[in-house]
C-alpha atoms as a PDB file:
ATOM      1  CA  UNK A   1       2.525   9.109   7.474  1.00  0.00           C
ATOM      2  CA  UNK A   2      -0.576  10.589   6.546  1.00  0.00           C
ATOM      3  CA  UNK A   3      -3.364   9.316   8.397  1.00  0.00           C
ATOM      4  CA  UNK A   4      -5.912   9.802   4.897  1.00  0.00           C
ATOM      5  CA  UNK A   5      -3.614   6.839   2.997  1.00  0.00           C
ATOM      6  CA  UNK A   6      -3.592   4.875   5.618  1.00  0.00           C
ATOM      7  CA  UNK A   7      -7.374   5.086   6.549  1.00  0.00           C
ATOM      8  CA  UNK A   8      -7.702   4.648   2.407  1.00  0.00           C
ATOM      9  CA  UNK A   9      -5.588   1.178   2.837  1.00  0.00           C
ATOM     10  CA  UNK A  10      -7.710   0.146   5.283  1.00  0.00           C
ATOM     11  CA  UNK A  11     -10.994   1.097   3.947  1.00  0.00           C
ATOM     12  CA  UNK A  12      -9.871  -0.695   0.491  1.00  0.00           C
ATOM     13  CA  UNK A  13      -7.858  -3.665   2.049  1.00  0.00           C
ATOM     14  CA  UNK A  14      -9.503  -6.558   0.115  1.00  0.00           C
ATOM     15  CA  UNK A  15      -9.250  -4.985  -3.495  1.00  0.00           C
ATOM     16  CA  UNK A  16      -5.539  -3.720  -2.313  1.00  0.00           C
ATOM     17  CA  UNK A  17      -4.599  -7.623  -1.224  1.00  0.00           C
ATOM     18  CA  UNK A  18      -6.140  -9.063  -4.575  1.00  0.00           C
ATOM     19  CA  UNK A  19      -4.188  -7.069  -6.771  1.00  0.00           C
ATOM     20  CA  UNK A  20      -0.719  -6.303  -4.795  1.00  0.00           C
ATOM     21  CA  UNK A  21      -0.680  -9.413  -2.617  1.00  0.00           C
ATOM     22  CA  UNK A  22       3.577 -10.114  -2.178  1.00  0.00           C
ATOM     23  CA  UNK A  23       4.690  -7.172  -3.342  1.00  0.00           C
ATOM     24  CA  UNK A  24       5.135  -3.883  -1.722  1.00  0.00           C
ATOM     25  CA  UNK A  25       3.298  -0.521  -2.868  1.00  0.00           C
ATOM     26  CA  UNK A  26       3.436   3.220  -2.091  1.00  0.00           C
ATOM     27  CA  UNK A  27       0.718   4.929  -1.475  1.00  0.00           C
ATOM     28  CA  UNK A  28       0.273   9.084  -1.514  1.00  0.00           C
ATOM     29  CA  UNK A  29      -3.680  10.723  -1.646  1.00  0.00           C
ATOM     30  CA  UNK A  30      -5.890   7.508  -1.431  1.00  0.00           C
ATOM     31  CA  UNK A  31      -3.992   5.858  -4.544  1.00  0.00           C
ATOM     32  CA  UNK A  32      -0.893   3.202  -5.552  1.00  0.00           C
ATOM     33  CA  UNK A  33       1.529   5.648  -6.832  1.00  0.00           C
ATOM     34  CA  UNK A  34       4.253   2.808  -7.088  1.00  0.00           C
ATOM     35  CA  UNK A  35       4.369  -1.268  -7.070  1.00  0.00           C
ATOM     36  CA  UNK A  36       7.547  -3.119  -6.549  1.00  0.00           C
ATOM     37  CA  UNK A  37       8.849  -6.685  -5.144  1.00  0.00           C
ATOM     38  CA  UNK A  38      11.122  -4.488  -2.498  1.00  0.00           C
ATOM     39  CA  UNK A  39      10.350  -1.526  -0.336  1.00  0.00           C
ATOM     40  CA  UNK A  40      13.038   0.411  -2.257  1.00  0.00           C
ATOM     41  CA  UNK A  41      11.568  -0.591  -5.711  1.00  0.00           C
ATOM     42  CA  UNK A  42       7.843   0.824  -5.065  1.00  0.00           C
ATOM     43  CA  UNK A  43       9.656   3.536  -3.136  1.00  0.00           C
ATOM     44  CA  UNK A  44      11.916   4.318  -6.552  1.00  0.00           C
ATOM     45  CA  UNK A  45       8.521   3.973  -8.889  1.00  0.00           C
ATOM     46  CA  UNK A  46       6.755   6.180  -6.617  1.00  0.00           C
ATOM     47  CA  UNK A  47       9.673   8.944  -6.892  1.00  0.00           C
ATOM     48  CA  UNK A  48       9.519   8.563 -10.315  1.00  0.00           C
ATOM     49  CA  UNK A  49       5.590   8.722 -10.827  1.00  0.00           C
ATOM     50  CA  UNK A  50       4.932  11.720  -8.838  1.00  0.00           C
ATOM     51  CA  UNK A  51       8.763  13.488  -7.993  1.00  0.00           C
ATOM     52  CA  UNK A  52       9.093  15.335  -4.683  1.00  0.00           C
ATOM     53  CA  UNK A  53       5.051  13.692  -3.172  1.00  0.00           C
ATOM     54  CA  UNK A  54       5.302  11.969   0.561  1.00  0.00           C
ATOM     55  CA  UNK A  55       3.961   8.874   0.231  1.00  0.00           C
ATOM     56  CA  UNK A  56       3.306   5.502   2.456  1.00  0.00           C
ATOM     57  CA  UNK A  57       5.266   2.307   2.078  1.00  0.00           C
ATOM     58  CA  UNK A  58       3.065  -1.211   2.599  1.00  0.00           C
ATOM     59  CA  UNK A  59       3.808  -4.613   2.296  1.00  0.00           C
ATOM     60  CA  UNK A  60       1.215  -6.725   0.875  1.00  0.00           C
ATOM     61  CA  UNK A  61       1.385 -10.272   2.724  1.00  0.00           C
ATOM     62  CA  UNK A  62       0.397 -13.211   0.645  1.00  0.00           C
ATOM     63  CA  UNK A  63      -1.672 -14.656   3.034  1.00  0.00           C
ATOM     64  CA  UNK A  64      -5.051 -12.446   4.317  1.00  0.00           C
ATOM     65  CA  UNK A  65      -4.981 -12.145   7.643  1.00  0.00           C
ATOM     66  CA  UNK A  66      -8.925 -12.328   9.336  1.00  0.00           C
ATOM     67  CA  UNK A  67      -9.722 -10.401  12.329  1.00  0.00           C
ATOM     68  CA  UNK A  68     -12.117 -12.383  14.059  1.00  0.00           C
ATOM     69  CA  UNK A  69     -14.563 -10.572  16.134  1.00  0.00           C
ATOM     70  CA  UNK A  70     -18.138 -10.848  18.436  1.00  0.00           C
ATOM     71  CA  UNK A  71     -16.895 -13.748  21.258  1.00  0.00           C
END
C-alpha cells in the first residue's frame, strides 16, 4: 500500500464519504481510479482505467464514524 493514497484518503475523508459512501473504491496517486459495490468490482474498473497501476482498495461505510477527541 502506498502510504501517499492512504494519507490522500485520510486528508480528503469527508468529500471521499459524501460521494462513495457504501460502495468500495480504488485508489492509486491521490485519486479514485475505480468505484464499485464489491471489492472485486472497483478492483476490475481500476484495472481497466489505468492497466498494470498498484492501487488501494477502501470500503466506504455508510455511516461516518467521529473520532472524538480533547477529554
Amino acid at each position: 500500500m502506498s502510504s501517499t493514497d492512504f494519507a490522500w484518503l485520510v486528508d480528503h475523508g469527508p468529500e471521499i464519504f459524501e460521494k462513495y459512501a457504501g460502495k468500495w473504491i480504488a485508489v492509486a496517486d491521490g485519486k479514485v481510479i475505480g468505484v464499485g459495490e464489491t471489492a472485486t468490482e472497483a478492483a476490475e474498473r481500476a484495472r481497466e482505467a489505468a492497466p498494470g497501476k498498484r492501487f488501494i482498495l477502501e470500503a466506504i461505510d455508510r455511516v461516518a464514524d467521529v473520532v472524538y477527541a480533547g477529554f
